[in-house]
N, C-alpha and C. Protein backbone atom coordinates (compact mmCIF):
# COMPACT_ATOMS: atom_id res chain seq x y z
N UNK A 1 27.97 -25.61 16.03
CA UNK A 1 28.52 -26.91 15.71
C UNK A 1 27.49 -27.99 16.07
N UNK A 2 27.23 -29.06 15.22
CA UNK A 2 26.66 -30.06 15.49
C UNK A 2 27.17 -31.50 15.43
N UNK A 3 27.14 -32.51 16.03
CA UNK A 3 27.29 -33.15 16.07
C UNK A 3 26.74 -34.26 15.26
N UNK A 4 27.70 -35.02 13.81
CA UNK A 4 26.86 -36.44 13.54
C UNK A 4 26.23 -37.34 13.94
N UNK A 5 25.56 -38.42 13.31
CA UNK A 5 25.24 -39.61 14.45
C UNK A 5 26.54 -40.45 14.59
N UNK A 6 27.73 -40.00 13.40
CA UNK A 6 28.63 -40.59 13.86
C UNK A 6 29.39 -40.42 15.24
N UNK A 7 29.47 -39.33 15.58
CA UNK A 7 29.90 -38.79 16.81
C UNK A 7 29.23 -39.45 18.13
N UNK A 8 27.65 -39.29 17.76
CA UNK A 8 26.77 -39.71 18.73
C UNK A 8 26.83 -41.24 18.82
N UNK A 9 26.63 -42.03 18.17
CA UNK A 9 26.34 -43.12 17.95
C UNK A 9 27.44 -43.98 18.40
N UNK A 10 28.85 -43.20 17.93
CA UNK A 10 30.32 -43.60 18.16
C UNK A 10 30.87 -44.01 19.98
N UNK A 11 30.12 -42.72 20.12
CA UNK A 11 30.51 -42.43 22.04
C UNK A 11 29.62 -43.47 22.76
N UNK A 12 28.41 -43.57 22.27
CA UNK A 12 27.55 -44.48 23.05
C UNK A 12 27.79 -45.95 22.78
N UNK A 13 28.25 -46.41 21.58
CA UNK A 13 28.96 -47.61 21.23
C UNK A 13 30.44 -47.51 22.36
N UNK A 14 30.70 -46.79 22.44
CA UNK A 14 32.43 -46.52 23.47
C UNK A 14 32.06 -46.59 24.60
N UNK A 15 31.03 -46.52 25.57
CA UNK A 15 30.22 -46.21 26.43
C UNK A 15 29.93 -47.79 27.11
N UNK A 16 29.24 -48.28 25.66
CA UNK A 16 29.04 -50.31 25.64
C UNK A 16 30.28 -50.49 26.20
N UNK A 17 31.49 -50.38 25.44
CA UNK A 17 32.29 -51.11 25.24
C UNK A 17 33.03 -51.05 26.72
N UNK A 18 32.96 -49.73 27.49
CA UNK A 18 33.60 -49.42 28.40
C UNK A 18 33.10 -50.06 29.82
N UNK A 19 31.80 -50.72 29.57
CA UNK A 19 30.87 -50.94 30.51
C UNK A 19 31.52 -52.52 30.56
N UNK A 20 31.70 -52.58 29.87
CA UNK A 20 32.46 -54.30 29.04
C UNK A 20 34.34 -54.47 29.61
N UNK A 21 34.51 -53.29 30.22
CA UNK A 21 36.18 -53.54 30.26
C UNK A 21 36.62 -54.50 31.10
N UNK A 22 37.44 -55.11 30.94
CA UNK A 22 38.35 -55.98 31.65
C UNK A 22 37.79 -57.28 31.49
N UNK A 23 36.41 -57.54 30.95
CA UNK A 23 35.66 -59.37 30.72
C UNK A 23 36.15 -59.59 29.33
N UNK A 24 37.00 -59.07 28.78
CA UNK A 24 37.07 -59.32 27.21
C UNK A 24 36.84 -59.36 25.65
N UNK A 25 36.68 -59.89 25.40
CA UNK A 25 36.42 -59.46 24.12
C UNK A 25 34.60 -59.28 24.09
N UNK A 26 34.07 -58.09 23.31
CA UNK A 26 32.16 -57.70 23.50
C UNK A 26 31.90 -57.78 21.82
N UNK A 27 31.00 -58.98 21.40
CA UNK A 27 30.54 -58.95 20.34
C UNK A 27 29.82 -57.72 19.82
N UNK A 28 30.44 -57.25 18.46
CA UNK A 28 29.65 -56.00 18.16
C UNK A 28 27.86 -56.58 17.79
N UNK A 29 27.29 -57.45 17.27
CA UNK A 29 25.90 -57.53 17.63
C UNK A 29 25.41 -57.15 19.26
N UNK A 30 26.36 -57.39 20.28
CA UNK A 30 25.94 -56.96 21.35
C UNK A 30 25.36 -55.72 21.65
N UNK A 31 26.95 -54.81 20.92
CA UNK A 31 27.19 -53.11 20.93
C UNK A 31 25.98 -52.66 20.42
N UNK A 32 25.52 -53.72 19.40
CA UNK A 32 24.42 -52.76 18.17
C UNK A 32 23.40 -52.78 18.91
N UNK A 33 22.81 -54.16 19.59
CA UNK A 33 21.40 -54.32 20.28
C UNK A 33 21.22 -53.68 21.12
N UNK A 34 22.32 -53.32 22.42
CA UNK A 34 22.20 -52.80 23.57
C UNK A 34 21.97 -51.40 23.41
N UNK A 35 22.49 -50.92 21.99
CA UNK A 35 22.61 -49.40 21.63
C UNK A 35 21.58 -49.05 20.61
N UNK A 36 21.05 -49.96 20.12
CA UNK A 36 19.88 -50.17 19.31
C UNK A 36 20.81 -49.07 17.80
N UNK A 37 21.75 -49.74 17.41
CA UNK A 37 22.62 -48.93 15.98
C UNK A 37 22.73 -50.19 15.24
N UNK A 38 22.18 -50.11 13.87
CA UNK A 38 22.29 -51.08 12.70
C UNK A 38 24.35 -51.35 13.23
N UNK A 39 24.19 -52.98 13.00
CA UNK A 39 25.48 -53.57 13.16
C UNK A 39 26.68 -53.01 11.88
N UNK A 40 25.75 -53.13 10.64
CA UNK A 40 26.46 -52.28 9.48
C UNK A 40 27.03 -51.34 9.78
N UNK A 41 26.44 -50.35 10.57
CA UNK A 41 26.70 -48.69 10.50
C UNK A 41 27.80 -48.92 11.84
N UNK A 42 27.43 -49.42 12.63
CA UNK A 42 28.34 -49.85 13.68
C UNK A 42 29.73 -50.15 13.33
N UNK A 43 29.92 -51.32 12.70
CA UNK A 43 31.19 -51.44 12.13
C UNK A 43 32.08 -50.50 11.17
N UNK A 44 31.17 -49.83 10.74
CA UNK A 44 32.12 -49.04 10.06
C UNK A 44 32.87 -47.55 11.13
N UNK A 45 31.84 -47.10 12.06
CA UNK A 45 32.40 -46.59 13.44
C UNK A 45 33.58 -47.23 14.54
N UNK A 46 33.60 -48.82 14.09
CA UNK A 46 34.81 -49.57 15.11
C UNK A 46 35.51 -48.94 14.31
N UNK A 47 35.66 -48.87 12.80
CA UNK A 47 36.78 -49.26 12.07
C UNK A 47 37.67 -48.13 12.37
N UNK A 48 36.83 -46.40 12.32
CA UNK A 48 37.64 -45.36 12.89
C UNK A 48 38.34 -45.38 13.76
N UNK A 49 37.66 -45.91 14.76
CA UNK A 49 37.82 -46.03 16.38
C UNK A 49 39.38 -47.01 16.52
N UNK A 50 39.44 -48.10 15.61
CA UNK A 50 40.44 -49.13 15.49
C UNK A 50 41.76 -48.30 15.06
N UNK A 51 41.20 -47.48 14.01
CA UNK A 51 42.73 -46.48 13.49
C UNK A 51 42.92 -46.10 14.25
N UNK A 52 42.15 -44.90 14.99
CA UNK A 52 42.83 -44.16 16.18
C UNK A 52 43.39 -44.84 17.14
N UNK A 53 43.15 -45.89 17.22
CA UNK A 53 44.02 -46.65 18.48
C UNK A 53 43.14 -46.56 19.67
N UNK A 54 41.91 -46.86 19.52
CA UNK A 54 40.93 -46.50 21.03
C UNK A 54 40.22 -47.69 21.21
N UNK A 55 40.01 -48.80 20.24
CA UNK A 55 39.54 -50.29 20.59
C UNK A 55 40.51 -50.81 19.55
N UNK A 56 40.49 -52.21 20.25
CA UNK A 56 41.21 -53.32 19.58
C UNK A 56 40.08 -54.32 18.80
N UNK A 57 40.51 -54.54 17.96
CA UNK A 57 39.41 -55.91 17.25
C UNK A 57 39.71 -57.68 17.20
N UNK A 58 38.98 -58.45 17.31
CA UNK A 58 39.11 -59.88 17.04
C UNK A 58 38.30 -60.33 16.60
N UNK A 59 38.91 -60.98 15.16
CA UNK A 59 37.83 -61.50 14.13
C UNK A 59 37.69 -62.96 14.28
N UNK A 60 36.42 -63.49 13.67
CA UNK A 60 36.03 -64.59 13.75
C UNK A 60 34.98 -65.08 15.08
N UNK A 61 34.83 -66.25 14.75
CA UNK A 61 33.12 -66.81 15.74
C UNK A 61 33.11 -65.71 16.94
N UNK A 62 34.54 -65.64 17.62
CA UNK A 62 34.53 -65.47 19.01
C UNK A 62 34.53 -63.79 19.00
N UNK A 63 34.72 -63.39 17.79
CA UNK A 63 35.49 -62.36 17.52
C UNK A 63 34.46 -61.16 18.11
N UNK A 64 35.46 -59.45 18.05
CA UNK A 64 34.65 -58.86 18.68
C UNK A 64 35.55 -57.60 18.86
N UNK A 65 35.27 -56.91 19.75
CA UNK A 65 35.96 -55.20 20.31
C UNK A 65 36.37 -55.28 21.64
N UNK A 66 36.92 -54.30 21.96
CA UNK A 66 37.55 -53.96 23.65
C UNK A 66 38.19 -52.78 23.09
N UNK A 67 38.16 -52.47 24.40
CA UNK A 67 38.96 -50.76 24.58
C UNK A 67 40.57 -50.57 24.79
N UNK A 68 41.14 -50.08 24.27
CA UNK A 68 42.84 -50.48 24.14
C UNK A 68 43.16 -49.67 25.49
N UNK A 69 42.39 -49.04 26.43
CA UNK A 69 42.81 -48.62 27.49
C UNK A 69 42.00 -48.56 28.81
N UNK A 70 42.19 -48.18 29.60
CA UNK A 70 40.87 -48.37 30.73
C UNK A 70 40.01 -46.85 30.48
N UNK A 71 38.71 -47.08 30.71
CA UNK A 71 37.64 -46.38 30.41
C UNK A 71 37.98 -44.47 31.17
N UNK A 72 38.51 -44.75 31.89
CA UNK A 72 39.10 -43.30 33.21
C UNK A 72 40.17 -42.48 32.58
N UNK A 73 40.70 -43.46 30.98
CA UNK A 73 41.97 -42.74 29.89
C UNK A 73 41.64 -42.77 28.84
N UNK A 74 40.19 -42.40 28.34
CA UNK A 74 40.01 -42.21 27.34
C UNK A 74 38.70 -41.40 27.27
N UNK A 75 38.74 -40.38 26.90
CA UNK A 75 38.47 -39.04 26.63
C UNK A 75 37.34 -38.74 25.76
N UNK A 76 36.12 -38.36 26.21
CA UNK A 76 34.58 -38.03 25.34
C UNK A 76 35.70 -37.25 24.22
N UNK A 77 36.45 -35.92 23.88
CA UNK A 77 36.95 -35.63 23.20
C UNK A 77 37.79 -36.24 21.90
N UNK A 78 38.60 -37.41 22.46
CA UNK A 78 39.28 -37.94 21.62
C UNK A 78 38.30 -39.10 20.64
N UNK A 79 36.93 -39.53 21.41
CA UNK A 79 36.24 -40.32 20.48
C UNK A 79 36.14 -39.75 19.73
N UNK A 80 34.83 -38.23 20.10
CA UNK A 80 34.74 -37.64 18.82
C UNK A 80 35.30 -37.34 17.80
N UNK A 81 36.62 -36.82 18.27
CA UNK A 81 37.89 -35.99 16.93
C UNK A 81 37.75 -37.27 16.33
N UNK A 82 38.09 -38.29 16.76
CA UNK A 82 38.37 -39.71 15.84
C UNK A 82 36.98 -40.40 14.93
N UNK A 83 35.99 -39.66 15.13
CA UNK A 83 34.94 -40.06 14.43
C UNK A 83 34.45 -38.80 13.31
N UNK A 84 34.81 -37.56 13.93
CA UNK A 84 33.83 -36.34 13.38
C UNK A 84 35.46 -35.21 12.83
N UNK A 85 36.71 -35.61 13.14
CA UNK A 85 37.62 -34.72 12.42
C UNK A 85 37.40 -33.72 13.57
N UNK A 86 38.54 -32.53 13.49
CA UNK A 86 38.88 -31.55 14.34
C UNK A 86 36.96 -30.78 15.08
N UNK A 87 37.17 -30.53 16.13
CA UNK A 87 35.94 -29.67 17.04
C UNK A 87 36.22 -28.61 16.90
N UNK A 88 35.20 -27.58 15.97
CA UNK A 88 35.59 -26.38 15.60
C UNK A 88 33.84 -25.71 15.03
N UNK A 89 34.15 -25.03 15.69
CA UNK A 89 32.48 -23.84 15.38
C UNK A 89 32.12 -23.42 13.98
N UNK A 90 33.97 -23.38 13.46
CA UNK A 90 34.11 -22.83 12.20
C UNK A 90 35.45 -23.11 11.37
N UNK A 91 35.54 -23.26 10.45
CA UNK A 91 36.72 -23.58 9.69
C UNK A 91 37.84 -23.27 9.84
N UNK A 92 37.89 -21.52 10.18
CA UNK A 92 38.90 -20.73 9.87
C UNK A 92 39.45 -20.82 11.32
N UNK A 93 39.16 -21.41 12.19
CA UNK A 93 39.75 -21.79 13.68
C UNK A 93 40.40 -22.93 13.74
N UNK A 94 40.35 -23.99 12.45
CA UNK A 94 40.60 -25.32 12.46
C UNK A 94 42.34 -25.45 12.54
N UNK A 95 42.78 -26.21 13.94
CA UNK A 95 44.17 -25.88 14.34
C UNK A 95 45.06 -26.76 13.11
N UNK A 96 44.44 -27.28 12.37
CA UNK A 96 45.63 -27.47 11.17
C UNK A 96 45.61 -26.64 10.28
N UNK A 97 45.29 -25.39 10.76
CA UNK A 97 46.17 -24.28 9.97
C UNK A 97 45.26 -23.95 8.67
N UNK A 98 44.11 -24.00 8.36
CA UNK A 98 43.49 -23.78 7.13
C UNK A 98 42.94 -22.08 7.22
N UNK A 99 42.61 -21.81 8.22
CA UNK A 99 42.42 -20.47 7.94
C UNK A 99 41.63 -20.06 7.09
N UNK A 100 41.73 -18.39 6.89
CA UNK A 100 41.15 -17.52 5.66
C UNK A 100 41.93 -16.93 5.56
N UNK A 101 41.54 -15.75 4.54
CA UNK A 101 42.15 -14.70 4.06
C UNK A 101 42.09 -13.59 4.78
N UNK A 102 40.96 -13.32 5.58
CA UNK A 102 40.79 -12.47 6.99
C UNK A 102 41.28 -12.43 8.39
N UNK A 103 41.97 -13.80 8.56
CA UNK A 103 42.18 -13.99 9.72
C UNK A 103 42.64 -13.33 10.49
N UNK A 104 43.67 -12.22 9.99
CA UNK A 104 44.77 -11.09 10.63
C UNK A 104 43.96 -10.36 10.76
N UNK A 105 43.00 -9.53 10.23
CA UNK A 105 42.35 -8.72 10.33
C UNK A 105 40.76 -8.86 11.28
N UNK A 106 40.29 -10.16 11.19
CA UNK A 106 38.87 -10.42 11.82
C UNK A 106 38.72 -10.12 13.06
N UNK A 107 37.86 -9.30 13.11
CA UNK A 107 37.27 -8.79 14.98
C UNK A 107 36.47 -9.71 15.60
N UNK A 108 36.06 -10.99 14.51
CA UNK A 108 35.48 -11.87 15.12
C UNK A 108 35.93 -13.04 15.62
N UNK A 109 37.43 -13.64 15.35
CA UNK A 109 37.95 -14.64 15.22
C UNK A 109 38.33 -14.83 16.65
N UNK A 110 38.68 -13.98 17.56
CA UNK A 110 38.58 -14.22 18.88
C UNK A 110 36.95 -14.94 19.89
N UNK A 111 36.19 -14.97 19.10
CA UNK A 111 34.41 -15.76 19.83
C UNK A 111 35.07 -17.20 19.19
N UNK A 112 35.39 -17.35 17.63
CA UNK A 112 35.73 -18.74 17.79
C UNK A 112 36.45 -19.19 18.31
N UNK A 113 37.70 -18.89 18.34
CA UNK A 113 38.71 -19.56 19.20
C UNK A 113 38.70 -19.75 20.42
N UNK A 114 38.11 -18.97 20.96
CA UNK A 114 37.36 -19.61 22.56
C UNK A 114 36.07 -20.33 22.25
N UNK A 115 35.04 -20.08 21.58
CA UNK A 115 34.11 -21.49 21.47
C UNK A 115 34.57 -22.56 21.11
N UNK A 116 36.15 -22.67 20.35
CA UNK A 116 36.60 -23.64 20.08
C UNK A 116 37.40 -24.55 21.16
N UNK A 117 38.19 -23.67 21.90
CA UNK A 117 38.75 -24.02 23.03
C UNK A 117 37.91 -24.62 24.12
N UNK A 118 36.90 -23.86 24.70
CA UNK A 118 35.64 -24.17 25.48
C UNK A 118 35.11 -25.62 25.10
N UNK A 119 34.52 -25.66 23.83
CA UNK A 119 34.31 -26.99 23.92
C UNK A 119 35.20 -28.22 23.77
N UNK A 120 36.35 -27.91 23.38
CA UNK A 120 37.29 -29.25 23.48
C UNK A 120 37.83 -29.07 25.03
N UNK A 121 38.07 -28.17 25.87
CA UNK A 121 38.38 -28.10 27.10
C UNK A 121 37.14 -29.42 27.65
N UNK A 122 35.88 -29.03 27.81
CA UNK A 122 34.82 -30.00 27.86
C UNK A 122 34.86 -31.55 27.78
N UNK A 123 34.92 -31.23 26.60
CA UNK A 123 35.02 -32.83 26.06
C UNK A 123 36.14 -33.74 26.41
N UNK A 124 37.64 -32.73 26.58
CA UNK A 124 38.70 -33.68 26.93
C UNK A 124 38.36 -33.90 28.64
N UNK A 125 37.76 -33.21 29.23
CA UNK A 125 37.90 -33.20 30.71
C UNK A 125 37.10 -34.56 31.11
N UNK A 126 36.18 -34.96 30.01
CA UNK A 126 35.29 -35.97 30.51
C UNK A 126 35.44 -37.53 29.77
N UNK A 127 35.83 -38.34 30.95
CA UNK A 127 35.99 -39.47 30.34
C UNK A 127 34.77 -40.56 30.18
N UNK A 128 35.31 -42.03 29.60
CA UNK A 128 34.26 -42.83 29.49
C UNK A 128 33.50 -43.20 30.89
N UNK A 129 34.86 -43.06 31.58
CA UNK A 129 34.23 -43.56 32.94
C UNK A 129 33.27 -42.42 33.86
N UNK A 130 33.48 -41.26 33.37
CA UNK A 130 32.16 -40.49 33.89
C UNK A 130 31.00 -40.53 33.45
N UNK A 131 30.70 -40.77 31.96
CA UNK A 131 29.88 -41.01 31.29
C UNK A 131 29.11 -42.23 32.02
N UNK A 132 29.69 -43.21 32.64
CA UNK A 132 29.31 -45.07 32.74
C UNK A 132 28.80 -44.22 34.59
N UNK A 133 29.66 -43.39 35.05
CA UNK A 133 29.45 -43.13 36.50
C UNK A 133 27.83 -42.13 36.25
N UNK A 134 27.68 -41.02 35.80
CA UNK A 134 26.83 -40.50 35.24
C UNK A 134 25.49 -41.25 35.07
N UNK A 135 25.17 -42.28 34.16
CA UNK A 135 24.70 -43.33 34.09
C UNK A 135 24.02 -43.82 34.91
N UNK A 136 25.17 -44.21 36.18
CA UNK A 136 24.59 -45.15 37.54
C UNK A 136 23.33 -44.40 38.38
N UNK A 137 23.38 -42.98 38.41
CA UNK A 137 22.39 -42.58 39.32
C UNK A 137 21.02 -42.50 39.07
C-alpha cells in the first residue's frame, strides 16, 4: 500500500492546523507556506477534510480553517481514510464488502486481513497530538 500526496500532504496540513488549536481561525496561505503545498491543491484537501467533519471553514478576508476537535481526538487514521478512502493492502479485504470470487476459498486472504488490521490499528492509535509531540524533540 502506498500512500498519495493526498494522504501525505493532508496529515501535514492537519498537523499546521493542530499546532494552531485553540488561537482560531489559521489562514490556509499560512497552511500552504509553512507546509510548502500549492494553496490550490491545499484547498481542495480542506474541502475533504470539511466533509468528514475534521476542520471547520470561514470564508472571507478573515477567513480560514480550525480543527472541529482538539488535536489528542483526532486520529492519523481517520485523516487518511478521509483523504485516501478505506486502508487496505488489497481490494478484496476492503470492509465494505467488495470482495472476490475467491474469497471463501483463498489461503491467502488471512496476510491481508491482518496487514489490513495492523495498519489501521497504527494509524488509529496515533493522534495529531503525537505527531506535534513527536515533532518537539
Amino acid at each position: 500500500m502506498k500512500l498519495s500526496t493526498k494522504g501525505r500532504y493532508g496529515l501535514r496540513a492537519m498537523v499546521e492546523l493542530a499546532r494552531h488549536y485553540g488561537t482560531g481561525i489559521t489562514p490556509l496561505n499560512e497552511v500552504a507556506e509553512k507546509q510548502e503545498i500549492s494553496s490550490a491543491y491545499l484547498e481542495q484537501l480542506m474541502s475533504s477534510l470539511r466533509k468528514s467533519g475534521l476542520v471547520h471553514s470561514v470564508r472571507g478576508a478573515q477567513g480560514g480553517y480550525r480543527l472541529t476537535r482538539p488535536p489528542n481526538r483526532i486520529t492519523v487514521g481517520e485523516v487518511l481514510r478521509s483523504l485516501e478512502g478505506p486502508l487496505v493492502p488489497v481490494e478484496c479485504v476492503d470492509e465494505t464488502g467488495v470482495g472476490c470470487a475467491r474469497m471463501e476459498d483463498c489461503c491467502t486472504v488471512v496476510v491481508w486481513e491482518r496487514l489490513r488490521d495492523a495498519i489501521n490499528d497504527v494509524l488509529d492509535s496515533m493522534t495529531l497530538q503525537d505527531l506535534m509531540d513527536s515533532g518537539d524533540k
